[in-house]
PDB file of N, CA and C in Angstrom:
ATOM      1  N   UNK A   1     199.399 -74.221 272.165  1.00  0.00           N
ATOM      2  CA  UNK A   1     198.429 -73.386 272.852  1.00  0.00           C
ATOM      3  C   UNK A   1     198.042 -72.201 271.970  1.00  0.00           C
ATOM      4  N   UNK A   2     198.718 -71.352 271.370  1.00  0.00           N
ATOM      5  CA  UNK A   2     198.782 -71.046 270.254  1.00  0.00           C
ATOM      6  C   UNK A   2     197.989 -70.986 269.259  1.00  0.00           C
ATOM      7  N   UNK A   3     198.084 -72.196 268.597  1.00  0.00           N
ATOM      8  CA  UNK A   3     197.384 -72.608 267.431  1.00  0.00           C
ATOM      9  C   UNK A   3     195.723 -72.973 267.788  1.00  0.00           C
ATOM     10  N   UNK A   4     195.588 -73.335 268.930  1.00  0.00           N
ATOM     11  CA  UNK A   4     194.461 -73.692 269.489  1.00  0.00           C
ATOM     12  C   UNK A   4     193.417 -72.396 270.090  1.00  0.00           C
ATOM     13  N   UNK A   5     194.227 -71.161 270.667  1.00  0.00           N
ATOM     14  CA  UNK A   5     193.593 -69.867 270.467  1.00  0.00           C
ATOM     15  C   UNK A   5     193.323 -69.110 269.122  1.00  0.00           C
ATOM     16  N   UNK A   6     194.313 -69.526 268.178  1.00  0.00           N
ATOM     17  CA  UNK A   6     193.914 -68.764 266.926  1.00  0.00           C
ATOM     18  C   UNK A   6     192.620 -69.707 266.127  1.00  0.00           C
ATOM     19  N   UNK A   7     192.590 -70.876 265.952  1.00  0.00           N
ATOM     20  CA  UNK A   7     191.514 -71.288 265.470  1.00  0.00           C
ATOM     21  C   UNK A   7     189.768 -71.212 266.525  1.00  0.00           C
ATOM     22  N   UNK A   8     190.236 -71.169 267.488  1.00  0.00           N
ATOM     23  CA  UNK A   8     188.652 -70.545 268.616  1.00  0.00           C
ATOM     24  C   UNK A   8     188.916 -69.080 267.623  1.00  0.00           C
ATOM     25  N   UNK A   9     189.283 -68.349 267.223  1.00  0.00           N
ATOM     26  CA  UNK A   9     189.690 -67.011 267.159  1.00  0.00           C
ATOM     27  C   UNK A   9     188.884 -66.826 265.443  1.00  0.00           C
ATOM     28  N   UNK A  10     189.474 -67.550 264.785  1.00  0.00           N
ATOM     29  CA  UNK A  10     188.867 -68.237 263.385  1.00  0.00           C
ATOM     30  C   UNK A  10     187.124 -68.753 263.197  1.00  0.00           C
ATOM     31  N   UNK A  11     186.966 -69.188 263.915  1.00  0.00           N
ATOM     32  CA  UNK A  11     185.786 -69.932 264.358  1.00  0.00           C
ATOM     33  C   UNK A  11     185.048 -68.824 264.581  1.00  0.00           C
ATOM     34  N   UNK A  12     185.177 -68.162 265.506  1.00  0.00           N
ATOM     35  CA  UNK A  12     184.487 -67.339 266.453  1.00  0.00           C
ATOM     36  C   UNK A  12     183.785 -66.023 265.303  1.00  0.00           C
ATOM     37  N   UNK A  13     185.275 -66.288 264.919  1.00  0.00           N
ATOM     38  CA  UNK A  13     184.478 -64.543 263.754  1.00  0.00           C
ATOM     39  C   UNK A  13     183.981 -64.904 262.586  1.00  0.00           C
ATOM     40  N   UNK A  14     184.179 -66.224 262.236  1.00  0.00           N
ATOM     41  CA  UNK A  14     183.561 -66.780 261.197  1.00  0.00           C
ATOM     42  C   UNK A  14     182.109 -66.902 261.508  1.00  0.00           C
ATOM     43  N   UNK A  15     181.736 -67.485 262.725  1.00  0.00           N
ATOM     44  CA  UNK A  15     180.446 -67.645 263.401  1.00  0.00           C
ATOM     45  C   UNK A  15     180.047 -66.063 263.098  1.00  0.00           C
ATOM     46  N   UNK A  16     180.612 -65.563 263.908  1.00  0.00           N
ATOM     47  CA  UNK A  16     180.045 -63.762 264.512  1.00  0.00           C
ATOM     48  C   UNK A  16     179.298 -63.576 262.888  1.00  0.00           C
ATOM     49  N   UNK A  17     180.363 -63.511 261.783  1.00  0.00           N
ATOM     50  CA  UNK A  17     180.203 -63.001 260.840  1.00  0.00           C
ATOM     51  C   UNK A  17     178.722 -63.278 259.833  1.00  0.00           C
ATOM     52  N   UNK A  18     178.509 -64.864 260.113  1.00  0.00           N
ATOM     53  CA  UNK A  18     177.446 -65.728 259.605  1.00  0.00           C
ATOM     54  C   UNK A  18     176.181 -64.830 260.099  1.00  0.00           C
ATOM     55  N   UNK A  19     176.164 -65.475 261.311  1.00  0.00           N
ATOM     56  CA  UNK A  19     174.914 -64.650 262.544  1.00  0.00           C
ATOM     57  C   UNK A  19     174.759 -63.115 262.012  1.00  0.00           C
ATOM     58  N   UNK A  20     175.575 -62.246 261.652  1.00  0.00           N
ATOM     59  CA  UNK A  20     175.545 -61.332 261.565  1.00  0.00           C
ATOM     60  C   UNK A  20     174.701 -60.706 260.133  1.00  0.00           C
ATOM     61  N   UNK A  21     175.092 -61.411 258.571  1.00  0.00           N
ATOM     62  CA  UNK A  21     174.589 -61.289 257.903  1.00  0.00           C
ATOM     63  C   UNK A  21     173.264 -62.355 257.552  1.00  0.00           C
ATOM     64  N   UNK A  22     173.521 -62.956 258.368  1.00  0.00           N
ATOM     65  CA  UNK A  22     172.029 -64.119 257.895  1.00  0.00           C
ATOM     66  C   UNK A  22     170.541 -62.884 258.850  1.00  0.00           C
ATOM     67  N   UNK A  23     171.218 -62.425 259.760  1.00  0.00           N
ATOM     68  CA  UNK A  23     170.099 -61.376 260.550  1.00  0.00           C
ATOM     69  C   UNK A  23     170.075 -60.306 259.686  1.00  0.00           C
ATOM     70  N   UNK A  24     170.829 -59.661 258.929  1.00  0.00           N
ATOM     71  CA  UNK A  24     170.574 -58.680 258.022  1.00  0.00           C
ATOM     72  C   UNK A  24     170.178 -58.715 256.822  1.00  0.00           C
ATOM     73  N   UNK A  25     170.595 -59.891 256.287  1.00  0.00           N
ATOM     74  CA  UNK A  25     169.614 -61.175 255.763  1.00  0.00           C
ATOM     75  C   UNK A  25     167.850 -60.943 255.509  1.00  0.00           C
ATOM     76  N   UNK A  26     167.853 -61.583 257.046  1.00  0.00           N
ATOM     77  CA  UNK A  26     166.467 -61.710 257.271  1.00  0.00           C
ATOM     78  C   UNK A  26     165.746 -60.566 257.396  1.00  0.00           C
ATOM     79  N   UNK A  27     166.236 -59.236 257.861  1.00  0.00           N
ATOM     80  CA  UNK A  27     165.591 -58.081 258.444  1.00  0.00           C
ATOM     81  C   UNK A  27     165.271 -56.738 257.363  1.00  0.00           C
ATOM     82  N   UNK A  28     166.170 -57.225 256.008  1.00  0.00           N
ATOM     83  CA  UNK A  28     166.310 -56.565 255.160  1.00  0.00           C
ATOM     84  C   UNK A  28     166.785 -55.211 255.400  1.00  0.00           C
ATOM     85  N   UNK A  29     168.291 -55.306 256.615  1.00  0.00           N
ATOM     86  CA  UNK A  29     168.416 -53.633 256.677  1.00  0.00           C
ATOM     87  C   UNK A  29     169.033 -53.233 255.600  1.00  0.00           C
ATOM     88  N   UNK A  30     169.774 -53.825 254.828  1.00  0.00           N
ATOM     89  CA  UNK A  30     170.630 -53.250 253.417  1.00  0.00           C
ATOM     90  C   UNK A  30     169.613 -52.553 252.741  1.00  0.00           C
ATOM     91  N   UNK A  31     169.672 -51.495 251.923  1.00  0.00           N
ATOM     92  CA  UNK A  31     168.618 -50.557 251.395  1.00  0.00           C
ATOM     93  C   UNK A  31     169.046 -51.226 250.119  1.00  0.00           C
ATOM     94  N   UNK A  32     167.455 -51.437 248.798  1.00  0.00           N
ATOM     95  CA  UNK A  32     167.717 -51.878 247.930  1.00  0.00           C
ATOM     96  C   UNK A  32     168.041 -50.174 246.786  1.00  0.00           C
ATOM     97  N   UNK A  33     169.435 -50.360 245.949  1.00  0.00           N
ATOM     98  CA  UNK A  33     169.436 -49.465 245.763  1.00  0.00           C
ATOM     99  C   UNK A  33     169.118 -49.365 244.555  1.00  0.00           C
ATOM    100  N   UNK A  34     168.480 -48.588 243.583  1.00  0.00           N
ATOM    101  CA  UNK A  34     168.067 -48.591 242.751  1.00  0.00           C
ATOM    102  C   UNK A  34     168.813 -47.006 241.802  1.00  0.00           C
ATOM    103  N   UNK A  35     168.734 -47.364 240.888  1.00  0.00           N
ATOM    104  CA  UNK A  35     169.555 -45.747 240.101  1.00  0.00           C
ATOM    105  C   UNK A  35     168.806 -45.350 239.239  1.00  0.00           C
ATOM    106  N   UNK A  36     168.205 -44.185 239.261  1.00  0.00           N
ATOM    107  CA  UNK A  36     167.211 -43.736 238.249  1.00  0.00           C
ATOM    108  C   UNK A  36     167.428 -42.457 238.522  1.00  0.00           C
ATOM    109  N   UNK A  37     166.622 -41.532 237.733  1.00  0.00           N
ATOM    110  CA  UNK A  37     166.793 -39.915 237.518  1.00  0.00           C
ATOM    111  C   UNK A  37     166.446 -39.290 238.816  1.00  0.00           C
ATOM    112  N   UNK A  38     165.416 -40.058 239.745  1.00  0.00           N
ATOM    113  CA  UNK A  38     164.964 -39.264 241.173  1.00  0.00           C
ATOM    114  C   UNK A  38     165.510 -39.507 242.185  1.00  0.00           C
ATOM    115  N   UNK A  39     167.324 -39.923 242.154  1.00  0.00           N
ATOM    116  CA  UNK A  39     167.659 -40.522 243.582  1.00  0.00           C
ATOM    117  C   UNK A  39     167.457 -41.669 243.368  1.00  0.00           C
ATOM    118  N   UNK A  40     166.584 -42.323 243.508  1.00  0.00           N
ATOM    119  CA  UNK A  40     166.311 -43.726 244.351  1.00  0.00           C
ATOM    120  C   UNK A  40     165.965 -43.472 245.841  1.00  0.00           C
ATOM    121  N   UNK A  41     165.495 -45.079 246.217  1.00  0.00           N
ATOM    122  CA  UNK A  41     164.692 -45.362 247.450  1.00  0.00           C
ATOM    123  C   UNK A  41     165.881 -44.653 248.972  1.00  0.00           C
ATOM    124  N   UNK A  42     167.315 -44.345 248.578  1.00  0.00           N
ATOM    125  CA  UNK A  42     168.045 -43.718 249.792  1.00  0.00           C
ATOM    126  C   UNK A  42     167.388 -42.429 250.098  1.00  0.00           C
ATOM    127  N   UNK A  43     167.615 -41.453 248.707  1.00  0.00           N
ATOM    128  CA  UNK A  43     167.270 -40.158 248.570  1.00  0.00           C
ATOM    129  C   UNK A  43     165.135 -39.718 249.263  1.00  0.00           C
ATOM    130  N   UNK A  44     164.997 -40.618 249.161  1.00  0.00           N
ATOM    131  CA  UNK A  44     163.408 -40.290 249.452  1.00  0.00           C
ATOM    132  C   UNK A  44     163.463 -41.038 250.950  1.00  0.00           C
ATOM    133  N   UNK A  45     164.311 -41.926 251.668  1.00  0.00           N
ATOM    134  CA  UNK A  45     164.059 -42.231 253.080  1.00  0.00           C
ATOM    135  C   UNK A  45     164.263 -41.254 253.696  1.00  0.00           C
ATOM    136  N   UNK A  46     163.645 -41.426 254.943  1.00  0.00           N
ATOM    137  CA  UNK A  46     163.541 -40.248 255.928  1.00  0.00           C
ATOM    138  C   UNK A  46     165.490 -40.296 256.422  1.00  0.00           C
ATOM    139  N   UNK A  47     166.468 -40.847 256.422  1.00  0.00           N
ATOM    140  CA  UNK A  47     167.777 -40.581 256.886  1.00  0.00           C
ATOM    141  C   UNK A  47     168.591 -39.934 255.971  1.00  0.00           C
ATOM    142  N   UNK A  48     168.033 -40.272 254.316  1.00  0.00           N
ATOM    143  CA  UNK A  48     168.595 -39.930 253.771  1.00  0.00           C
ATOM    144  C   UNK A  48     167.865 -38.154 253.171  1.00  0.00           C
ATOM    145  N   UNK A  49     166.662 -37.890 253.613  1.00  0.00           N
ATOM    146  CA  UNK A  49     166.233 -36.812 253.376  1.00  0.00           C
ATOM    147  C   UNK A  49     167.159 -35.765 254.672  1.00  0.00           C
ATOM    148  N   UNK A  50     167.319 -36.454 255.640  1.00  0.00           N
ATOM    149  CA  UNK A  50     167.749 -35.908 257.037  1.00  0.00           C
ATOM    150  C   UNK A  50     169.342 -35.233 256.756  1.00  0.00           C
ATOM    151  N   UNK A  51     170.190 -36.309 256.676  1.00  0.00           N
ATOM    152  CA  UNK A  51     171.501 -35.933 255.884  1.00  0.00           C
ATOM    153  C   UNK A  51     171.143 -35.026 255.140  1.00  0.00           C
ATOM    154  N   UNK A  52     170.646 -35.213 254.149  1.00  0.00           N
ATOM    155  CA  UNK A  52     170.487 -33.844 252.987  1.00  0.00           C
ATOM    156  C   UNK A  52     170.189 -32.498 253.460  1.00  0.00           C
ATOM    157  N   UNK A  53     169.206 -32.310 254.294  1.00  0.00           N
ATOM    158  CA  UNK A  53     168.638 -31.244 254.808  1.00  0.00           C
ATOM    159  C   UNK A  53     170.201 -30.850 255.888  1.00  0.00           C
ATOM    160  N   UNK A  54     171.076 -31.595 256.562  1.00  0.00           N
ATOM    161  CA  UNK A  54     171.761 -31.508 257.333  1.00  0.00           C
ATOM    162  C   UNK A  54     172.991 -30.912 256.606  1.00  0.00           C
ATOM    163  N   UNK A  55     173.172 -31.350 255.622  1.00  0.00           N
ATOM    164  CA  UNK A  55     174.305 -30.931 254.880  1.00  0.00           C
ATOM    165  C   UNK A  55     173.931 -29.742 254.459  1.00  0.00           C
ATOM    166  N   UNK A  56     173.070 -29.590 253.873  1.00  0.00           N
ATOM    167  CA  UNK A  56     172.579 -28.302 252.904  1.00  0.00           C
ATOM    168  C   UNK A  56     172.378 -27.154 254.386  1.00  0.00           C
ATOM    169  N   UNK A  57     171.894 -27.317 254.894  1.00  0.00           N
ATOM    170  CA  UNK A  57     171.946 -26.336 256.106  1.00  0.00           C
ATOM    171  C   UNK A  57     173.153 -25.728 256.962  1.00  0.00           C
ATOM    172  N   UNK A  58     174.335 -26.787 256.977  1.00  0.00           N
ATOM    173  CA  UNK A  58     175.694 -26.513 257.499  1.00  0.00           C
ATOM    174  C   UNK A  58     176.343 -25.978 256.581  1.00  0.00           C
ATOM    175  N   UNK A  59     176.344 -25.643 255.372  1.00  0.00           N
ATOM    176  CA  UNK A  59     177.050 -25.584 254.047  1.00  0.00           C
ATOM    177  C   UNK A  59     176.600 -24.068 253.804  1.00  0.00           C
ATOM    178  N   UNK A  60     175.195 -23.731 254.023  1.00  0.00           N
ATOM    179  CA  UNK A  60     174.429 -22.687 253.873  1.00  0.00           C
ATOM    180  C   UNK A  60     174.583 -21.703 255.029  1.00  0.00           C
ATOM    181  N   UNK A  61     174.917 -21.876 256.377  1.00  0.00           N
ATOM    182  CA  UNK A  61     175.049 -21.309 257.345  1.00  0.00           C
ATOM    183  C   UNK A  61     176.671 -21.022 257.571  1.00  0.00           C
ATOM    184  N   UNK A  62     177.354 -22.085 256.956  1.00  0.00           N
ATOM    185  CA  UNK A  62     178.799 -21.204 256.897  1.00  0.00           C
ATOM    186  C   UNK A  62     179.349 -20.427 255.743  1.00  0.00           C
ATOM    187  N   UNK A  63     178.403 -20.528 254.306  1.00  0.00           N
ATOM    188  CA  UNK A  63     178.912 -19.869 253.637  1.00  0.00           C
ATOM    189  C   UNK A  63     178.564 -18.067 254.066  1.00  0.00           C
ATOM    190  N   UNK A  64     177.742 -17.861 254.977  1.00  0.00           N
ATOM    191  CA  UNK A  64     177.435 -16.706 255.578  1.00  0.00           C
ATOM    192  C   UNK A  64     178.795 -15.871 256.170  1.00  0.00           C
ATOM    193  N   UNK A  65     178.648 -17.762 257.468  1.00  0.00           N
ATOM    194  CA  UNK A  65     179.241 -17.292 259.144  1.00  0.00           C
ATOM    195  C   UNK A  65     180.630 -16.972 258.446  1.00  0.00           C
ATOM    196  N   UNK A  66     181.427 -18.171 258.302  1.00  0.00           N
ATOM    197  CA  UNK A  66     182.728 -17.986 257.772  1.00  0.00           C
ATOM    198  C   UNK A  66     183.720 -16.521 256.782  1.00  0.00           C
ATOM    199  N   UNK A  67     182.919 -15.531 256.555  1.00  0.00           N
ATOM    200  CA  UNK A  67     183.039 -14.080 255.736  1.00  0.00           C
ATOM    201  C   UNK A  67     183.034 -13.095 256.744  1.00  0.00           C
ATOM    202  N   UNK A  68     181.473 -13.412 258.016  1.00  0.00           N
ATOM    203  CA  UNK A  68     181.364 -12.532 259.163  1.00  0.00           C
ATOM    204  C   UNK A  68     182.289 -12.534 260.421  1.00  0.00           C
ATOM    205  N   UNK A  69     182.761 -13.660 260.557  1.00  0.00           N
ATOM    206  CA  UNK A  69     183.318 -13.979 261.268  1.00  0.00           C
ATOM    207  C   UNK A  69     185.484 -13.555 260.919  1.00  0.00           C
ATOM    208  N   UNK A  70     185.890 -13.729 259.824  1.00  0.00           N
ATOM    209  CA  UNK A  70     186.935 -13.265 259.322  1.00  0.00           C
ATOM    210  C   UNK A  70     187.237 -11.887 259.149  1.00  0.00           C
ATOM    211  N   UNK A  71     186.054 -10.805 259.178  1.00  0.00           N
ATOM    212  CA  UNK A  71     185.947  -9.494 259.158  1.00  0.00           C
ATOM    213  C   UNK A  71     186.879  -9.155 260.260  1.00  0.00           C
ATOM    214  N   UNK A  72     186.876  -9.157 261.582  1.00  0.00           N
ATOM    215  CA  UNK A  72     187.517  -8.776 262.372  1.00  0.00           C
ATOM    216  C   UNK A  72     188.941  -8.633 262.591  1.00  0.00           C
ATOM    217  N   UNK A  73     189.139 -10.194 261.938  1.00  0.00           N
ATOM    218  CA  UNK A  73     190.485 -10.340 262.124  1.00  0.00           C
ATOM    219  C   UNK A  73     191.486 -10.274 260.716  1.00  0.00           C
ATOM    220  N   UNK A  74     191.176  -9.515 259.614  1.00  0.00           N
ATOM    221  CA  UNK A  74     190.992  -8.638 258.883  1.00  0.00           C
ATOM    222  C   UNK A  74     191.477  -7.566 259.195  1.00  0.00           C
ATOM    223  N   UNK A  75     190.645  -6.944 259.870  1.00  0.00           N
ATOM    224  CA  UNK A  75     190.424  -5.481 260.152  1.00  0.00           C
ATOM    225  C   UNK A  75     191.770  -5.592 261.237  1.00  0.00           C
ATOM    226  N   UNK A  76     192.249  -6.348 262.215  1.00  0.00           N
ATOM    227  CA  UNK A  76     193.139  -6.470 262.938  1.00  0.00           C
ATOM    228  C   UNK A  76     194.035  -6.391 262.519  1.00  0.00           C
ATOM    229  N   UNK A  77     194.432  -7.231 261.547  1.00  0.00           N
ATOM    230  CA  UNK A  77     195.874  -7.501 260.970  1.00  0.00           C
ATOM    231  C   UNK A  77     196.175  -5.995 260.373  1.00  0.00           C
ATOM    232  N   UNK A  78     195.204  -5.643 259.197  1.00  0.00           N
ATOM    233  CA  UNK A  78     195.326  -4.331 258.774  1.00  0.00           C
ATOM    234  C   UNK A  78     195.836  -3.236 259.515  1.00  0.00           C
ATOM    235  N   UNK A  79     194.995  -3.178 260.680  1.00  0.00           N
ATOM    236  CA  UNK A  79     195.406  -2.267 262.082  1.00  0.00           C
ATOM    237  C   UNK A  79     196.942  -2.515 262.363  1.00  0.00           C
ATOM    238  N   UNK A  80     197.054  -3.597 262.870  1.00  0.00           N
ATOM    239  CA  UNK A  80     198.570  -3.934 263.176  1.00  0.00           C
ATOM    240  C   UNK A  80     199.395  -3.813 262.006  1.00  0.00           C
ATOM    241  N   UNK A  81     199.073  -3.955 260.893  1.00  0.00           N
ATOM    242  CA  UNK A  81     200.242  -4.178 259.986  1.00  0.00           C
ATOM    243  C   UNK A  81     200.483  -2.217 259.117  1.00  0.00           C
ATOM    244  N   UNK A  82     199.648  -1.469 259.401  1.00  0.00           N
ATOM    245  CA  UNK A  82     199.478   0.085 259.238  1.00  0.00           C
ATOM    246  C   UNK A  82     200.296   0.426 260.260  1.00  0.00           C
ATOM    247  N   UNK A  83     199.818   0.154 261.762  1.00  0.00           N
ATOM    248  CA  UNK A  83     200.717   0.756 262.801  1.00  0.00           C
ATOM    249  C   UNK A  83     201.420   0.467 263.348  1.00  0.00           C
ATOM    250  N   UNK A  84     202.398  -0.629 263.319  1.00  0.00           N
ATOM    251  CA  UNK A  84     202.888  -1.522 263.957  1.00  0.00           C
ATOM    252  C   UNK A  84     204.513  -1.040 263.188  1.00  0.00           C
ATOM    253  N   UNK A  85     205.586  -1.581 263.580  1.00  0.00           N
ATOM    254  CA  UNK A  85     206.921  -1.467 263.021  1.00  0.00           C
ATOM    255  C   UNK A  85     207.037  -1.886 261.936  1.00  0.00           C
ATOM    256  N   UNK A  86     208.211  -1.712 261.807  1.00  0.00           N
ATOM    257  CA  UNK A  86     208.416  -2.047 260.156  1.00  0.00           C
ATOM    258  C   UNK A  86     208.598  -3.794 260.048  1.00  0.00           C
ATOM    259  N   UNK A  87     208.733  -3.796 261.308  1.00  0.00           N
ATOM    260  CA  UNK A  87     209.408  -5.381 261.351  1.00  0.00           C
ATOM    261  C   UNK A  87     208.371  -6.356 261.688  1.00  0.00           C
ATOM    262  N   UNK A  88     207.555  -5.657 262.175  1.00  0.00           N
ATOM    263  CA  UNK A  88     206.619  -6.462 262.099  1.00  0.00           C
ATOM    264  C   UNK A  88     205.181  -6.377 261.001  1.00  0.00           C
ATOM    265  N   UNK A  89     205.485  -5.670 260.237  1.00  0.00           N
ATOM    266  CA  UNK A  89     204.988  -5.613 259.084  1.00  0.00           C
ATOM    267  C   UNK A  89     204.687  -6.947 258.600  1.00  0.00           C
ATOM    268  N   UNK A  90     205.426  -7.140 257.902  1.00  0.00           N
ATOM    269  CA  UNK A  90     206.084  -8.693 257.275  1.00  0.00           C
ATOM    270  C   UNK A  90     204.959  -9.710 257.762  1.00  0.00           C
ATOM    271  N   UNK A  91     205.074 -10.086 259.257  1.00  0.00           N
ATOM    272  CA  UNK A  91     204.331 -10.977 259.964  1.00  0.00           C
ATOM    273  C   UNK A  91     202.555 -10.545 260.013  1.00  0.00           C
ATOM    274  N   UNK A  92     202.177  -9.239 260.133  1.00  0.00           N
ATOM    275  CA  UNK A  92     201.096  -9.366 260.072  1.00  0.00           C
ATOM    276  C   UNK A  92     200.390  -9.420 258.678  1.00  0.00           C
ATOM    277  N   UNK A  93     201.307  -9.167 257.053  1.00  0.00           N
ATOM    278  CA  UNK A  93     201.178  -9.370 256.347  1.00  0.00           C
ATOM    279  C   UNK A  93     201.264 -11.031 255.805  1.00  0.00           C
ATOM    280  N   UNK A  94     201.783 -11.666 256.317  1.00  0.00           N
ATOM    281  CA  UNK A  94     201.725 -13.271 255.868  1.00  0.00           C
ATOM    282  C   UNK A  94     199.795 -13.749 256.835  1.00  0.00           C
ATOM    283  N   UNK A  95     200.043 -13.091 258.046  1.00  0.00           N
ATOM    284  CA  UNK A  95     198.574 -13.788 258.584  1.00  0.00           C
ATOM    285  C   UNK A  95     197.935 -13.238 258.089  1.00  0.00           C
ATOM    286  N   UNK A  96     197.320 -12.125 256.940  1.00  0.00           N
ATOM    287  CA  UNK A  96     196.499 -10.617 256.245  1.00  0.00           C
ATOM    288  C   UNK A  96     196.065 -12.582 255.013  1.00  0.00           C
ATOM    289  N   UNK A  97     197.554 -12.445 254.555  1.00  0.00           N
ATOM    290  CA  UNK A  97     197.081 -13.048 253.304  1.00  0.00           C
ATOM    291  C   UNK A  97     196.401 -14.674 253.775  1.00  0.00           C
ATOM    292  N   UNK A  98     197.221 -14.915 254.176  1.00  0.00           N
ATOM    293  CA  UNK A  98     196.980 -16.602 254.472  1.00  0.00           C
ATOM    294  C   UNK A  98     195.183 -16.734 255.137  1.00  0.00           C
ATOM    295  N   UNK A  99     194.436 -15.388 255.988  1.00  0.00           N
ATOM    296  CA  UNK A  99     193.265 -15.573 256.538  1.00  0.00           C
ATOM    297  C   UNK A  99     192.555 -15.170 255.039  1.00  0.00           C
ATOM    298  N   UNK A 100     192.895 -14.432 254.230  1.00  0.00           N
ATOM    299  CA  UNK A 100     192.049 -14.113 252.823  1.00  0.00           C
ATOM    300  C   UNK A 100     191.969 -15.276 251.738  1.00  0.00           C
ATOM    301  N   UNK A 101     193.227 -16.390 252.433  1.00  0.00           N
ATOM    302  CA  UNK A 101     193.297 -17.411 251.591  1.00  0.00           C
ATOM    303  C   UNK A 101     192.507 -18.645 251.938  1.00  0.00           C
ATOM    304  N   UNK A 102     192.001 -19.009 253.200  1.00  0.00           N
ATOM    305  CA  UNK A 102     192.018 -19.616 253.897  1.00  0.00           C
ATOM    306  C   UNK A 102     190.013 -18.953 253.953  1.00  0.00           C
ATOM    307  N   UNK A 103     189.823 -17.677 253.866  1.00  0.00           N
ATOM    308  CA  UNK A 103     188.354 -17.461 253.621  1.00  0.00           C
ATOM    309  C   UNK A 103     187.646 -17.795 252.149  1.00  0.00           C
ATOM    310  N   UNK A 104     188.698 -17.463 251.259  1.00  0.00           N
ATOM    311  CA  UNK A 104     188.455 -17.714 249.913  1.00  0.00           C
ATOM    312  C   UNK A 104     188.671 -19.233 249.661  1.00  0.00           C
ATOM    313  N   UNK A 105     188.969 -19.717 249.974  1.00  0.00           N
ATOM    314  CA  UNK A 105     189.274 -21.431 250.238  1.00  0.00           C
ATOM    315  C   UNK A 105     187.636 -22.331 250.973  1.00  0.00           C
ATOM    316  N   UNK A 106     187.180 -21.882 251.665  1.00  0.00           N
ATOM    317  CA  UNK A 106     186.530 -22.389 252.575  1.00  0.00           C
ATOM    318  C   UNK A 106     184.962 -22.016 252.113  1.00  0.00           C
ATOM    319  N   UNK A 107     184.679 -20.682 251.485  1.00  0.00           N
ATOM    320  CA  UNK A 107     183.708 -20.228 250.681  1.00  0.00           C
ATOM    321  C   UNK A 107     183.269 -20.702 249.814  1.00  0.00           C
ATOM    322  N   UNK A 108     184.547 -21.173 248.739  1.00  0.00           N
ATOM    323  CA  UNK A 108     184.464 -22.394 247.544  1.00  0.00           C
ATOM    324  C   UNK A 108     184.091 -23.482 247.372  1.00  0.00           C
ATOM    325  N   UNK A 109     184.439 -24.192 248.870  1.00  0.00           N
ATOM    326  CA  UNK A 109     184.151 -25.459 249.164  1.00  0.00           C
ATOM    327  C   UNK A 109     182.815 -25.722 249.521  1.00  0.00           C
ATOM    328  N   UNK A 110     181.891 -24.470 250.449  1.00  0.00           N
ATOM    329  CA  UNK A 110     180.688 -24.368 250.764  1.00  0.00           C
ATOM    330  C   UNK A 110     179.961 -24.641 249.245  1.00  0.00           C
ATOM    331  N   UNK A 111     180.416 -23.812 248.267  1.00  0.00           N
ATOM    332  CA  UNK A 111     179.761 -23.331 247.470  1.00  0.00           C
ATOM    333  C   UNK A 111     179.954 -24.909 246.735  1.00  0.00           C
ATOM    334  N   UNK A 112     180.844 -25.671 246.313  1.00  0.00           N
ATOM    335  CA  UNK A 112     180.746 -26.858 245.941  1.00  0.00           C
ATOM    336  C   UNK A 112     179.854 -27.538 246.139  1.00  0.00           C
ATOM    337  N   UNK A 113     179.720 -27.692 247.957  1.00  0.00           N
ATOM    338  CA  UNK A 113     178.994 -28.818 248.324  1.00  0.00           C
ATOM    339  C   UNK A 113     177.505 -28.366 248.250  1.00  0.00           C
ATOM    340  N   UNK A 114     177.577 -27.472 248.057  1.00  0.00           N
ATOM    341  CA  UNK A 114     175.766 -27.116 247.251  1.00  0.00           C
ATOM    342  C   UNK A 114     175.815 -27.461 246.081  1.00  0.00           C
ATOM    343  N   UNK A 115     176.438 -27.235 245.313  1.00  0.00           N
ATOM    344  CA  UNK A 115     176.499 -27.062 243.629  1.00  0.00           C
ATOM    345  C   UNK A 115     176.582 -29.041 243.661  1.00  0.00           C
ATOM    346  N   UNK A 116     177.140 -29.653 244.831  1.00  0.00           N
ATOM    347  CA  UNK A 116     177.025 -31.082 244.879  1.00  0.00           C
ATOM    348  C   UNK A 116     175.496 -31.928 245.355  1.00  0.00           C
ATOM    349  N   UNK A 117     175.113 -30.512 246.168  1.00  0.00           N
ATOM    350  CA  UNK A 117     173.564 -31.193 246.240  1.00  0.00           C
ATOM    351  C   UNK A 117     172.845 -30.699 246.069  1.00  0.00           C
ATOM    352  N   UNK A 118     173.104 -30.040 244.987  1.00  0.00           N
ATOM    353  CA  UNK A 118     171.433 -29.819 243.863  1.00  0.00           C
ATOM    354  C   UNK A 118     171.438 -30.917 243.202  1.00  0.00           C
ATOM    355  N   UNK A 119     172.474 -31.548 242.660  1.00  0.00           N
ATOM    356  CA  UNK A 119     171.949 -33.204 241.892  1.00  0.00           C
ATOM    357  C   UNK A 119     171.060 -34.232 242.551  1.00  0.00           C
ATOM    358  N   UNK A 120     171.151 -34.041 243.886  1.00  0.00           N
ATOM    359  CA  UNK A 120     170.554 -34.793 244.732  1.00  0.00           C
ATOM    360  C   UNK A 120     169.181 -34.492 244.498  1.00  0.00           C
TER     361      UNK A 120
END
């Protein structure tokens, strides 16, 4: 019983699989890709102009937000770690550094993924 579900099972996705590329096949959704100095035919479709504009806009809007947004809590730790005990010094000094590390980390990466799509 077994052996008789795994080959329907065999069959089935072998079929699925046929049907599947003989229609993509026919419909030509695979993009032909071509490599030349302007992109190619991805870079000039409207999904692939879309992505681009999408990336470059999220990349561009946090290399802002992500600096404005860390100010505060910054300014917090500082506060707490000036007036706060001695003992707790220590602790607001590990979260002081780790958020300066963690802004300087995240800034870089923005700044990459631009510096990654200007080639585009």
């Amino acid at each position: 019983m077994k052996k008789i579900s795994n080959k329907i099972a065999k069959i089935g996705t072998s079929l699925y699989e046929g049907i599947v590329f003989t229609i993509a096949k026919a419909s030509n959704v695979f993009a032909d890709v071509s490599i030349n100095s302007d992109g190619g035919k991805i870079k000039n479709s409207g999904l692939g102009q879309g992505v681009y504009n999408i990336a470059q806009d999220v990349s561009g809007t946090l290399r802002w937000l992500i600096p404005v947004v860390s100010v505060p809590f910054i300014l917090w730790f500082l506060f707490k770690m000036f007036s706060g005990d001695e003992q707790e010094q220590p602790r607001y000094k590990k979260r002081l550094i780790s958020t300066l590390v963690i802004v300087m980390a995240s800034t870089l990466v923005t700044v990459i993924i631009n510096l990654i799509l200007s080639y585009f």
